[in-house]
Protein backbone atom coordinates (compact mmCIF):
# COMPACT_ATOMS: atom_id res chain seq x y z
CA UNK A 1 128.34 82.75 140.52
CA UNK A 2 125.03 80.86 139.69
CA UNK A 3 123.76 81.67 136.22
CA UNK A 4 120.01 82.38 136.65
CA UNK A 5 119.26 79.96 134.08
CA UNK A 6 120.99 77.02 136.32
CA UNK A 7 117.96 74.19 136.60
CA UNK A 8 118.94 73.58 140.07
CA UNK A 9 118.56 76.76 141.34
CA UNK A 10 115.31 77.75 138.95
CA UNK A 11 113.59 74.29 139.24
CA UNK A 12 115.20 72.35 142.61
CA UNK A 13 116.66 69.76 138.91
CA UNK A 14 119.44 68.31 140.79
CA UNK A 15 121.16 66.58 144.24
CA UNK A 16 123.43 66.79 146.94
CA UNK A 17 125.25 65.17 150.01
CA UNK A 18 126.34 66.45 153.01
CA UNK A 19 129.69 65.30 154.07
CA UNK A 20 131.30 65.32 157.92
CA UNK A 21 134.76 66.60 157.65
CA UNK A 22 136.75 66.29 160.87
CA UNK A 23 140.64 67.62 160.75
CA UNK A 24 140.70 67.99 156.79
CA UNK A 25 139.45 64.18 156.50
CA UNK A 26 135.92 63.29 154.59
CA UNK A 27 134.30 60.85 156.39
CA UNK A 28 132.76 58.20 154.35
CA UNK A 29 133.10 60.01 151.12
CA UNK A 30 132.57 56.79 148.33
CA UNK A 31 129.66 56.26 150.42
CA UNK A 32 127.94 59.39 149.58
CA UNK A 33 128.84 59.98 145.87
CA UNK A 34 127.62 56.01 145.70
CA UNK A 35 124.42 57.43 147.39
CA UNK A 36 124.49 60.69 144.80
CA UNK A 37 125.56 58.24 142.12
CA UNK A 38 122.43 56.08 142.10
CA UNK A 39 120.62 59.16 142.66
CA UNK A 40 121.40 60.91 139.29
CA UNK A 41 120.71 57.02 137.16
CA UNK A 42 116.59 57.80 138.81
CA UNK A 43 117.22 61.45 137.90
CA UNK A 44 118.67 60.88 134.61
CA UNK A 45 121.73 63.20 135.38
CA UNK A 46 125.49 62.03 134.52
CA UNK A 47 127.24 60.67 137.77
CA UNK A 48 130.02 63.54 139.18
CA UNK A 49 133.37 62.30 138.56
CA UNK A 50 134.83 61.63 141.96
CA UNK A 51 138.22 62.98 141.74
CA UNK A 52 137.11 66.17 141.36
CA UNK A 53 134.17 66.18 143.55
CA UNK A 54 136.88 64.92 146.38
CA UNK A 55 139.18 68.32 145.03
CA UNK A 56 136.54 71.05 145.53
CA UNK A 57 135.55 69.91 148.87
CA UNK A 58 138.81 69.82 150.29
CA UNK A 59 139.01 73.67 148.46
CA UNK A 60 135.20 74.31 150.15
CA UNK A 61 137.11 73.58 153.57
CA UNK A 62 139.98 75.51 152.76
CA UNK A 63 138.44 78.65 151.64
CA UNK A 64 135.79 78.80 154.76
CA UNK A 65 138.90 77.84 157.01
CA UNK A 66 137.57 75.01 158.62
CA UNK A 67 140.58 72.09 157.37
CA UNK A 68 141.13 71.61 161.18
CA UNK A 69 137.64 71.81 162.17
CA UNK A 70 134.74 69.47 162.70
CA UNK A 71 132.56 70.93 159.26
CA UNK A 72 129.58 70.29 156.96
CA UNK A 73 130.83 70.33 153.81
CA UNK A 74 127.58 70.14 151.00
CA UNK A 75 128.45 68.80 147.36
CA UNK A 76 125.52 70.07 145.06
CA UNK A 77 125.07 68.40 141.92
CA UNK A 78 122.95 70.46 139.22
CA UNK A 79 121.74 69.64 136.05
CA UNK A 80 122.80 72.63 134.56
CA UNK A 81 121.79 75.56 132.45
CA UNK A 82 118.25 74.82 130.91
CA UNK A 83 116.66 77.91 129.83
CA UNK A 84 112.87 78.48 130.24
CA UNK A 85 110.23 75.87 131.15
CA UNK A 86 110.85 72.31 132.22
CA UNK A 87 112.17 70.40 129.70
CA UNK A 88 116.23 69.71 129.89
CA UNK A 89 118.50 71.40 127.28
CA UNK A 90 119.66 67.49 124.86
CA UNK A 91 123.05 67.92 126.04
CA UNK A 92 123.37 68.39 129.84
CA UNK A 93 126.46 70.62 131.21
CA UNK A 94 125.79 69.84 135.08
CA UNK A 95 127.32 71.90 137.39
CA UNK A 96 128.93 71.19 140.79
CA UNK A 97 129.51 73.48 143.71
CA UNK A 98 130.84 72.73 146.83
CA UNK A 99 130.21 74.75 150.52
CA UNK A 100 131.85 74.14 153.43
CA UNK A 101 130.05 75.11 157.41
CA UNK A 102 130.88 74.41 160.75
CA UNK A 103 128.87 71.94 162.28
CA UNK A 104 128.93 71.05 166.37
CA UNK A 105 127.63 68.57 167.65
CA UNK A 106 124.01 68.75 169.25
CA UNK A 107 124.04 69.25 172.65
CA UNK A 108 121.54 67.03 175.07
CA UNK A 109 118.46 64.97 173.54
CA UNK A 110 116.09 66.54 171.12
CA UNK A 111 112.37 67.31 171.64
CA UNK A 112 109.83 66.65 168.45
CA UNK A 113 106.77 67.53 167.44
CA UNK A 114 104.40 65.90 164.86
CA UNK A 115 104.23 67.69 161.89
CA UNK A 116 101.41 68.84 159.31
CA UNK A 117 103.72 68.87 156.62
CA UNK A 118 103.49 64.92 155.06
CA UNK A 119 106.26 63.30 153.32
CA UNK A 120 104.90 62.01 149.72
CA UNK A 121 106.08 58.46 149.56
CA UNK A 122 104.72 57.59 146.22
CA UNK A 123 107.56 60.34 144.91
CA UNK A 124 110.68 59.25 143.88
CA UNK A 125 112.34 62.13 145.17
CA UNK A 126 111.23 61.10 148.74
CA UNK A 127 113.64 58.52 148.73
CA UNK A 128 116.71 60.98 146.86
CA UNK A 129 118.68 64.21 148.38
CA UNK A 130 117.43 66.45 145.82
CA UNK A 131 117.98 70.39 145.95
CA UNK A 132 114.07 70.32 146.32
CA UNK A 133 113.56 69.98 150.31
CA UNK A 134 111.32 72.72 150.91
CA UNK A 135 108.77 70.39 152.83
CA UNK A 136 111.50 70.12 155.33
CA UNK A 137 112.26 73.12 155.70
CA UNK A 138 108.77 74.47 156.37
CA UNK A 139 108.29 71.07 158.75
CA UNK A 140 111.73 71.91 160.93
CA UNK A 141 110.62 76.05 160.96
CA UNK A 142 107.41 74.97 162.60
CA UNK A 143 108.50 72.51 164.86
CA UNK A 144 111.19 75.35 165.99
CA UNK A 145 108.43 77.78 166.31
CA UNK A 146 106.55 75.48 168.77
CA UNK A 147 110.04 75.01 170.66
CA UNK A 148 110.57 71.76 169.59
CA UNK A 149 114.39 71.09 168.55
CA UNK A 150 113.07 68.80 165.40
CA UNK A 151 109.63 67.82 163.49
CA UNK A 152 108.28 63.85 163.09
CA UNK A 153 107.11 63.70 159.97
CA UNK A 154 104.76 61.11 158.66
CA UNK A 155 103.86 60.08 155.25
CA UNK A 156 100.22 60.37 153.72
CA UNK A 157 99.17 57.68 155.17
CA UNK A 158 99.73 58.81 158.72
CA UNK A 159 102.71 56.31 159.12
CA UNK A 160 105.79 57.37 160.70
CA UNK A 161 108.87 58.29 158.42
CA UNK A 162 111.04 60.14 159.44
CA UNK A 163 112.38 63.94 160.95
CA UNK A 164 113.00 66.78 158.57
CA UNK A 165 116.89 65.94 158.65
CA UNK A 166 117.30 62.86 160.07
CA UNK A 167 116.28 58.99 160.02
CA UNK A 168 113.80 57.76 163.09
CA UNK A 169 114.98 54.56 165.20
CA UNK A 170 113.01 53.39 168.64
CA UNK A 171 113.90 50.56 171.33
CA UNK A 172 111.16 48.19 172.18
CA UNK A 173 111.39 45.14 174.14
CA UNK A 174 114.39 44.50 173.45
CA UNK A 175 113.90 45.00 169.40
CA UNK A 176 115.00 47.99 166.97
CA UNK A 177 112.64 49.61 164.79
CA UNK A 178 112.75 52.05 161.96
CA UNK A 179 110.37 53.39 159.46
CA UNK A 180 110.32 51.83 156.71
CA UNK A 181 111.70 52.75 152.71
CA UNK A 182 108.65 52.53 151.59
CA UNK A 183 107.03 55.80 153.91
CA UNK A 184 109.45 58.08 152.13
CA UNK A 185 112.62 57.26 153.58
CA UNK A 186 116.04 58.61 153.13
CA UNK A 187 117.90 55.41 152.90
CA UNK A 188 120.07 57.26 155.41
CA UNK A 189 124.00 56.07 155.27
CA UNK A 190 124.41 56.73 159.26
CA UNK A 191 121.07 54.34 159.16
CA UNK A 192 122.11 51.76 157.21
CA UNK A 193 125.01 51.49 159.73
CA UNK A 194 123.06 51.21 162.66
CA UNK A 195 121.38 48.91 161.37
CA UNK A 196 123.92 46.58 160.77
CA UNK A 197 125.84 47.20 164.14
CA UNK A 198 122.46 46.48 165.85
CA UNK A 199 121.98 42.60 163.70
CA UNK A 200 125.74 41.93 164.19
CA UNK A 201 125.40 41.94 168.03
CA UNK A 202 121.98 39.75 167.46
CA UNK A 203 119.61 42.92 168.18
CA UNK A 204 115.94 42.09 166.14
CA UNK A 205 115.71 44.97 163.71
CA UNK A 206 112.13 45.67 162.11
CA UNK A 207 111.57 47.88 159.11
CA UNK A 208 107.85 49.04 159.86
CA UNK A 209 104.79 51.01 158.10
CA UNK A 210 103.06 51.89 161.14
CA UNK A 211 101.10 55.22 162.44
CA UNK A 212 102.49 57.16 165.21
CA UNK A 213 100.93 55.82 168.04
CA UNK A 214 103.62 53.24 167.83
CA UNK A 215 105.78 55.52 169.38
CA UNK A 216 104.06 55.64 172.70
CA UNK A 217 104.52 52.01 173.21
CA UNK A 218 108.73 52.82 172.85
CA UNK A 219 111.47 52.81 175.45
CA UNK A 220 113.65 55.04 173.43
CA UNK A 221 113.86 57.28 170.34
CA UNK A 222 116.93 58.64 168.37
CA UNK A 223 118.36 60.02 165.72
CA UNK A 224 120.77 59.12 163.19
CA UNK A 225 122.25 61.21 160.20
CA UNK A 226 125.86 61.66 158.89
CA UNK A 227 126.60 64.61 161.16
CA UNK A 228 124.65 64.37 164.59
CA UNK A 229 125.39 60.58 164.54
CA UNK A 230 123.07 59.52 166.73
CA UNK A 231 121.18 61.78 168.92
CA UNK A 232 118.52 60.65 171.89
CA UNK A 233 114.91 61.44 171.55
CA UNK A 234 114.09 63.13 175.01
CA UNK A 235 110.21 63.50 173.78
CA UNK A 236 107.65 63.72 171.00
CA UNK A 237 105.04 66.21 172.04
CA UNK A 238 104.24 65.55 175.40
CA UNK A 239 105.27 61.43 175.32
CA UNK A 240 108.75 61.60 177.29
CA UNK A 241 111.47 58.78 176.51
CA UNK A 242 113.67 56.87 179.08
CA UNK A 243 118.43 57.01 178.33
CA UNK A 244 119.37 53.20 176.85
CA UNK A 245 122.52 52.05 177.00
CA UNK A 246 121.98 50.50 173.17
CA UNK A 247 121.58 54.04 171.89
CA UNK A 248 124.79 55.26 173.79
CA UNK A 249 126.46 52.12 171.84
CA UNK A 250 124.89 52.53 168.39
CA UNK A 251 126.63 56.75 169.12
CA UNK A 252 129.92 55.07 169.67
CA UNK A 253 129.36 52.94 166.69
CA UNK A 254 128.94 55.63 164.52
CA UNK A 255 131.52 57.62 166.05
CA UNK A 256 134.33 55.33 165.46
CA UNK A 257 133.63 53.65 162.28
């Protein structure tokens, strides 16, 4: 059990990382508790010691009986009992809980739809996983609502930054493009990968601050995060997007690295 005093469940004080487990294994694990790592030095949290991180995921999987499945498992990282108000206790006793789901694959290309609901990239916790994503939640319940499968969200400025769970790539003439850091990004791991598969077989790559009629100029869109991979953009509102044979090799990329 939670104690009701925990800060990251009275006051969203804390991170996480959502891991793809396929047949018991953890893909990319040092990769995300690097990613949760340099979160908690902006935070001013300890780092979670790795061992046993590793230890109560693999128990996570266990307990849900998913060790031979294809599974989310979701290492929270909290700072710990706080009492009242919103200053942290001097000594810090974080807490870490582990959860383990199963998580298929999409099926087919998602549809978007623009959202209201702005991402605040002069935050700091714009660019960290932090336990308080209640913007994306409200963005992805009303993009559902609409009958979209995800929401585009954009940053205050009107740029384009990203979906509610997921980092934003589009093909154009030949050239990759992604939001960039700076609109409230998610320096997504599955992103930083496709990235660097794209410049290693001499694909232009631009990191961008640009509104969203940017889009309508794009062959393709997709998707990337750590457990869709990548997924193809079928539309945004009522723009519709053409199948590319890069995005169908960036999804192999992903898949077997």
């Amino acid at each position: 059990m939670i104690p009701k005093d925990d800060r990251g469940f009275a006051l969203g004080d804390g991170l996480f990382e959502t891991v793809l487990a396929e047949a018991g294994a953890l893909r990319r694990l040092d990769d995300h508790l690097d990613r949760m790592t340099a979160g908690c030095a902006v935070l001013g949290l300890p780092a979670p010691d790795r061992a046993a991180a590793e230890r109560l995921m693999i128990q996570a999987l266990g307990e849900a009986g998913l060790a031979g499945a294809r599974a989310a498992v979701r290492l929270t990282w909290t700072a710990g009992g706080g009492g009242r108000g919103l200053d942290r206790p001097q000594t810090l006793q974080p807490r870490m809980v582990a959860t383990a789901a199963p998580a298929p694959k999409p099926a087919g290309p998602a549809r978007l739809m623009v959202s209201a609901v702005r991402r605040n990239e002069r935050s700091p916790t714009s660019r960290l996983k932090t336990l308080a994503y209640l913007d994306n939640v409200l963005a992805r319940r009303a993009a559902r609502a609409a009958g979209a499968d995800e929401a585009l969200m954009l940053d205050t400025g009107g740029r384009v930054a990203c979906a509610a769970a997921a980092n934003l790539f589009w093909l154009r003439d030949g050239r990759l493009f992604t939001p960039a850091l700076d609109c409230g990004v998610l320096a997504g791991l599955a992103r930083a990968r496709v990235i660097a598969a794209a410049r290693g077989r001499g694909l232009g790559v631009e990191e961008v601050a640009e509104g969203a009629e940017i889009l309508a100029a794009a062959q393709a869109v997709f998707l990337t995060n750590s457990l869709i991979g990548v997924r193809p953009v079928a539309a945004i509102g009522d723009r519709t997007y053409e199948e590319s044979r890069l995005v169908d090799v960036f999804a192999n990329v992903l898949a077997e690295s």
